[in-house]
C-alpha atoms as a PDB file:
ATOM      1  CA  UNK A   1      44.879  -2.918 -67.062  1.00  0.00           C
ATOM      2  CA  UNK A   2      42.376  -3.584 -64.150  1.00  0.00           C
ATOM      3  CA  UNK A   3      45.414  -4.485 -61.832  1.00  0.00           C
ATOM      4  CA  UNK A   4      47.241  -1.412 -62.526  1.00  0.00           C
ATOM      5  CA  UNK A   5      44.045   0.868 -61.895  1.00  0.00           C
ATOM      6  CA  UNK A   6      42.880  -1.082 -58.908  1.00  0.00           C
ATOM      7  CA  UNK A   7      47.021  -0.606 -57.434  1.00  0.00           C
ATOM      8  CA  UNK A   8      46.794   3.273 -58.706  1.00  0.00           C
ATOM      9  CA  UNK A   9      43.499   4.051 -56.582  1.00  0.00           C
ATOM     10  CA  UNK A  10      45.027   1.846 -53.687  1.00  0.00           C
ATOM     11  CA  UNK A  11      48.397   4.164 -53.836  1.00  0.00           C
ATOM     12  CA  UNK A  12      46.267   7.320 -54.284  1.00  0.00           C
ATOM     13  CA  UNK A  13      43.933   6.362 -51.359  1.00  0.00           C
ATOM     14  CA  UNK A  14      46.890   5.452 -48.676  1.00  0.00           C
ATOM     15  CA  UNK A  15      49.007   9.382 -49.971  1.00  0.00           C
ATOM     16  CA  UNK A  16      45.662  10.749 -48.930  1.00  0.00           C
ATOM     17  CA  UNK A  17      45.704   8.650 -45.660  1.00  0.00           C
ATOM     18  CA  UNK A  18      48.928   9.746 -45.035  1.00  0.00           C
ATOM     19  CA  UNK A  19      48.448  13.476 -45.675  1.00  0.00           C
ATOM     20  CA  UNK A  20      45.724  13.458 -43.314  1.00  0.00           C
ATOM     21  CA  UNK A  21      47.659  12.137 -40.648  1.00  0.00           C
ATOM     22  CA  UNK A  22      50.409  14.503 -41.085  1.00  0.00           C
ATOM     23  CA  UNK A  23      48.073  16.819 -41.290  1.00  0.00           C
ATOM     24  CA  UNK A  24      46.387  16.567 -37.796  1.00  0.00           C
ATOM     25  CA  UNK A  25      49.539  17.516 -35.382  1.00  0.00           C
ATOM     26  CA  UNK A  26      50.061  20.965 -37.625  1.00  0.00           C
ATOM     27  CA  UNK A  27      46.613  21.272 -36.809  1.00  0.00           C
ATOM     28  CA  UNK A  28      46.835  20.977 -33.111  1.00  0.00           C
ATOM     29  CA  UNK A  29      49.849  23.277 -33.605  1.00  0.00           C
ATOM     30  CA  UNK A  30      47.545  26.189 -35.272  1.00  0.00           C
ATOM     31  CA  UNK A  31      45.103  25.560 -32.884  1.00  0.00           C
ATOM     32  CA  UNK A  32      47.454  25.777 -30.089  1.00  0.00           C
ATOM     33  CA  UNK A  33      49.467  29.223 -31.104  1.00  0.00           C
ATOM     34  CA  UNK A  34      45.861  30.964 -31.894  1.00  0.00           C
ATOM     35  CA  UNK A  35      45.321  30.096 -28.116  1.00  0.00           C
ATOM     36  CA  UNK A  36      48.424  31.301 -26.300  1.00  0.00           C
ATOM     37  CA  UNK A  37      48.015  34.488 -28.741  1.00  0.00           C
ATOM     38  CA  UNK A  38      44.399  34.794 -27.649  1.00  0.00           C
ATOM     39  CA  UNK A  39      45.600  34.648 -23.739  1.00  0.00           C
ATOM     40  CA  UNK A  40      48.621  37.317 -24.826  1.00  0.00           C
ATOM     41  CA  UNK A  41      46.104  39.898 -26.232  1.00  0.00           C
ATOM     42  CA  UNK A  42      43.638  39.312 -23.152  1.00  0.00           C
ATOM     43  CA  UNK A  43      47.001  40.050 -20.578  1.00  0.00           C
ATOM     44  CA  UNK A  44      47.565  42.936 -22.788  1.00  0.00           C
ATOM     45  CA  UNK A  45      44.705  45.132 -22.935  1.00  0.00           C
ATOM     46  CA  UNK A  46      44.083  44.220 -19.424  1.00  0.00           C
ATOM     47  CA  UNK A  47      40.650  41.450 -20.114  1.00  0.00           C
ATOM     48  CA  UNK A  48      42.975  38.567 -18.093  1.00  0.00           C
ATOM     49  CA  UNK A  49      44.941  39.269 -14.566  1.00  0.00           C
ATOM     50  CA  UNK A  50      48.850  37.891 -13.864  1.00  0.00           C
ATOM     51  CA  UNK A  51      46.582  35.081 -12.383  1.00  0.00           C
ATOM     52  CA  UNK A  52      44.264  34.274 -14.232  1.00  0.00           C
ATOM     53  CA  UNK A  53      46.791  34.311 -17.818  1.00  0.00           C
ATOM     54  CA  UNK A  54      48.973  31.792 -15.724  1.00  0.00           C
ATOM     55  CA  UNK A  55      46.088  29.408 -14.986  1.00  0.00           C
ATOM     56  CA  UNK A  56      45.410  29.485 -18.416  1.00  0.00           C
ATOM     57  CA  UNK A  57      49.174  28.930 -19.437  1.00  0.00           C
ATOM     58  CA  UNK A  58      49.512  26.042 -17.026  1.00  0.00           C
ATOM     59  CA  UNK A  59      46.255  24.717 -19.322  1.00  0.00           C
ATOM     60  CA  UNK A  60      48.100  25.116 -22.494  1.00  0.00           C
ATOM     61  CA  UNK A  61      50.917  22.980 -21.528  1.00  0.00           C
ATOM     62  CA  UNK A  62      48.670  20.209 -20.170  1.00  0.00           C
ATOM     63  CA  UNK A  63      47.545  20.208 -23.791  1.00  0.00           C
ATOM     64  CA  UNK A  64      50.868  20.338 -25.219  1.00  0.00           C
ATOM     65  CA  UNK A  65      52.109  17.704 -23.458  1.00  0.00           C
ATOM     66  CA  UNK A  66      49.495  15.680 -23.965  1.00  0.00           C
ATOM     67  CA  UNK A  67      49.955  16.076 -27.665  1.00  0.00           C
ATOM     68  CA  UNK A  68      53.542  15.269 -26.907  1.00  0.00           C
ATOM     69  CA  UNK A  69      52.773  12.237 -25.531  1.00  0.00           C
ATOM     70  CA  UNK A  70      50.174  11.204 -28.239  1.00  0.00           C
ATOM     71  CA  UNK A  71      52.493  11.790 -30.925  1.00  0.00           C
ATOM     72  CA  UNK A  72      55.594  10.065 -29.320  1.00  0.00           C
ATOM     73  CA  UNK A  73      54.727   7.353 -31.627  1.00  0.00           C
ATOM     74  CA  UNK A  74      54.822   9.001 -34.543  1.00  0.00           C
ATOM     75  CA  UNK A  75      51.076   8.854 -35.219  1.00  0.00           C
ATOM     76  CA  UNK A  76      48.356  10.570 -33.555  1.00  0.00           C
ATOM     77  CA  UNK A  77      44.507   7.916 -33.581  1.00  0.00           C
ATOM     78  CA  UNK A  78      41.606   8.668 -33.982  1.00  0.00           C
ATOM     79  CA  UNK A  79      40.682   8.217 -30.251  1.00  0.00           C
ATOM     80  CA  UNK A  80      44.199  10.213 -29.160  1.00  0.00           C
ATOM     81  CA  UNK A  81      43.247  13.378 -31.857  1.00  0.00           C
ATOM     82  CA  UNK A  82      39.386  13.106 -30.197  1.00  0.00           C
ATOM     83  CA  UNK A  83      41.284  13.768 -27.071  1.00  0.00           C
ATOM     84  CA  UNK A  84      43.177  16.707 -28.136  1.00  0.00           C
ATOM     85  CA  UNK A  85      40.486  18.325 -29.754  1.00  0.00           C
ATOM     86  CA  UNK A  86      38.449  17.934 -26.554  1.00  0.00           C
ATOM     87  CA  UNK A  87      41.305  19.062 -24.146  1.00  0.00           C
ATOM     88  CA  UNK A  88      41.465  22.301 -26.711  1.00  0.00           C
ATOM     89  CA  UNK A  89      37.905  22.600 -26.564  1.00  0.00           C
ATOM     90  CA  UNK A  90      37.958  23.430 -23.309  1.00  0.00           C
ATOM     91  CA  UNK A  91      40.719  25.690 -22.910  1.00  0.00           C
ATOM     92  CA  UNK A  92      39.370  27.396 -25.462  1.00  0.00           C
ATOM     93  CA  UNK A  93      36.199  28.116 -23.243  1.00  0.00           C
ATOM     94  CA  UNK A  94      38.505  28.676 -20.200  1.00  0.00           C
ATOM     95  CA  UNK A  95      39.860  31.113 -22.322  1.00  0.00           C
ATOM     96  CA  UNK A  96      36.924  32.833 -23.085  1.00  0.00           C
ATOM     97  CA  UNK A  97      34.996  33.226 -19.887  1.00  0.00           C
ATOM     98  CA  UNK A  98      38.066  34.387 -17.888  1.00  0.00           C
ATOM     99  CA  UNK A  99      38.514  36.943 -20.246  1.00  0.00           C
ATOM    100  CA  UNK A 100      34.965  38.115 -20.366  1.00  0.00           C
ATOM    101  CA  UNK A 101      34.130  37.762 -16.376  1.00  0.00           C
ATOM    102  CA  UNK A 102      34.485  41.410 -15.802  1.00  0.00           C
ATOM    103  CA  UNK A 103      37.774  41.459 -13.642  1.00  0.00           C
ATOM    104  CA  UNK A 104      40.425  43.478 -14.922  1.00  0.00           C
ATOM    105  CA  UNK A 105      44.374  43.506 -13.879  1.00  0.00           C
END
């Protein structure tokens, strides 16, 4: 009866493991589409110039392919999702102070 617990948790624990990790790339994902829509809106009402939203594009596919080539394995680490979330970090306050340094297109 022990066994069959101790192989139950040990099942349990590695589905959770597994979620996680298929978890983190849908993440990056989210993270990555709430970016290009935040540089879309700022081109829109006129917050971002033609060169300033292309800069920032180029960014966003640095970070995509980086992701690209962290996943190309199948399975994004610890150390290579660290990575990510500090590339995204700081697009994400690119983002931000070229659309709030007072030039407008």
């Amino acid at each position: 009866m022990k066994r069959i617990l101790t192989v139950l948790l040990t099942i349990a624990a590695l589905a959770a493991m597994a979620s996680l990790a298929a978890a983190a790339p849908a993440r990056v994902d989210l993270r990555d589409c709430r970016q290009q829509a935040r540089i879309h809106e700022g081109r829109m009402t006129g917050q971002l110039t033609p060169r300033e939203a292309a800069r920032l594009n180029r960014g966003q596919r640095h970070v995509h392919r980086m992701e690209m080539r962290a996943d190309a394995n199948g399975r994004l680490s610890m150390r290579e999702r660290g990575r990510l979330d500090r590339a995204q970090d700081r697009q994400s306050r690119r983002i931000y102070r070229l659309k709030h340094n007072a030039r407008v297109a």
